[in-house]
Protein backbone atom coordinates (compact mmCIF):
# COMPACT_ATOMS: atom_id res chain seq x y z
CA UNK A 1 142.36 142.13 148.67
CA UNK A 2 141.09 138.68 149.44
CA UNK A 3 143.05 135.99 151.41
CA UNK A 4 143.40 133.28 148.94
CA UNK A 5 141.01 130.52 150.83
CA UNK A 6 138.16 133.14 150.53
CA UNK A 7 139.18 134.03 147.14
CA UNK A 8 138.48 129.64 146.42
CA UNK A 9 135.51 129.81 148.03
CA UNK A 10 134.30 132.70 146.15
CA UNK A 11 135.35 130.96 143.06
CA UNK A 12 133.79 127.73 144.13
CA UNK A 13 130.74 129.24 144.72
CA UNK A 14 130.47 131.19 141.12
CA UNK A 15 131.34 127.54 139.68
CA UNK A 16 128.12 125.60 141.49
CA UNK A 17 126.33 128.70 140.29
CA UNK A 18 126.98 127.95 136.89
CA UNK A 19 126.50 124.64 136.75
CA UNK A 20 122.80 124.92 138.84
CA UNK A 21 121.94 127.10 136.41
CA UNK A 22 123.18 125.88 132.94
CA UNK A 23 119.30 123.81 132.81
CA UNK A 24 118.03 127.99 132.03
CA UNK A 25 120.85 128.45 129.61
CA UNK A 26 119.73 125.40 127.68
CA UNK A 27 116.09 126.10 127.68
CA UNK A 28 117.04 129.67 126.40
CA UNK A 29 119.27 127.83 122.94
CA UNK A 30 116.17 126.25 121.82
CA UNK A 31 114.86 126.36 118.56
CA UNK A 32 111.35 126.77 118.04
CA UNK A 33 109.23 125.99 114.78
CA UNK A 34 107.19 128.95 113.72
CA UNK A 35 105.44 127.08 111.07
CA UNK A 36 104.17 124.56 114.39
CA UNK A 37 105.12 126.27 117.40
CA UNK A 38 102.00 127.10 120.21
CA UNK A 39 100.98 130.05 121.29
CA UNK A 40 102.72 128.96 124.69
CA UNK A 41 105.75 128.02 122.40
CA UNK A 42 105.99 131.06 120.30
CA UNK A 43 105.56 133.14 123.52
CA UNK A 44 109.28 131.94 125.06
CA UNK A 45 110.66 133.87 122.60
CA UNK A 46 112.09 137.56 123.80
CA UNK A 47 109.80 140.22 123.88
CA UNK A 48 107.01 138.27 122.08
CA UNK A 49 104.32 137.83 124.77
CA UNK A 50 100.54 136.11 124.06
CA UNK A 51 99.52 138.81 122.51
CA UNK A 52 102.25 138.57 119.70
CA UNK A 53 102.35 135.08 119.71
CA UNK A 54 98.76 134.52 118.97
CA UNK A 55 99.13 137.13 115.62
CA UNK A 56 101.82 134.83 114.71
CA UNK A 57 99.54 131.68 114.66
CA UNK A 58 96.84 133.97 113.05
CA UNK A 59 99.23 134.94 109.89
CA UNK A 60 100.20 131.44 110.13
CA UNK A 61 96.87 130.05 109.70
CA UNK A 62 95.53 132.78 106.94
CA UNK A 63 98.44 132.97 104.94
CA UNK A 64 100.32 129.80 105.14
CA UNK A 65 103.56 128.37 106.83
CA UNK A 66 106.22 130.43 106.55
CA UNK A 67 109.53 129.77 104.02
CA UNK A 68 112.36 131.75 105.53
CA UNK A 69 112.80 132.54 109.68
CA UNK A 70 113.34 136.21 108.05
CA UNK A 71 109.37 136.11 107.23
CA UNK A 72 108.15 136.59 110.98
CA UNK A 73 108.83 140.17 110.27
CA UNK A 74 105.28 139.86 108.12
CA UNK A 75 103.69 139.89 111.28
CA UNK A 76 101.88 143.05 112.55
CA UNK A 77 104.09 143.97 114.98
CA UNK A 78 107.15 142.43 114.91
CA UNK A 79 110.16 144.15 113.65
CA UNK A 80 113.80 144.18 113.22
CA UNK A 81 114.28 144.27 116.97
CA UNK A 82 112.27 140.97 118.10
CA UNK A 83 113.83 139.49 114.90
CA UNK A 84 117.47 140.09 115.85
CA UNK A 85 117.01 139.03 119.33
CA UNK A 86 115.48 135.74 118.14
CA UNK A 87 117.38 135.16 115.26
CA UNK A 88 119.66 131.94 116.58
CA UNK A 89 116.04 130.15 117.84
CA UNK A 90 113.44 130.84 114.90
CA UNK A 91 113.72 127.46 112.44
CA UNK A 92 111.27 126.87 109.53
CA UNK A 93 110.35 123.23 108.65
């Protein structure tokens, strides 16, 4: 059991943690654009790397922007999976 002044410091210490890190948190909540995103953009998103990215930007560019978020799944190669992880950060303007 730990001595309550180690037990703070261990608790102080998960708290700076935290905080240090809630700049990779933030960067993780944001919403990206499909119909204007980047390749570099589109590629934050989880498990879609250049190579999906840049099919995204290709369907993009032959078939038009897209109207729902839902309508990434058009793209060779990305499925239910990449959609439900990405869900909360894929906007449509």
């Amino acid at each position: 059991m730990l001595k309550p002044k180690k037990l703070f410091a261990l608790c102080m210490a998960i708290a700076v943690v935290i905080v240090l890190s809630g700049g990779v948190w933030a960067d993780d909540a944001k919403k990206i654009n499909i119909n204007t995103a980047s390749v570099e953009e589109l590629a934050q998103l989880k498990r879609v790397g250049t190579k999906y990215a840049e099919r995204i930007v290709e369907y993009r560019n032959t078939n038009g922007s897209f109207v729902n978020p839902e309508d990434i799944m058009n793209v060779p190669g990305i499925g239910q999976k990449i959609w439900e992880e990405n869900k909360d950060r894929i906007v449509v303007k």
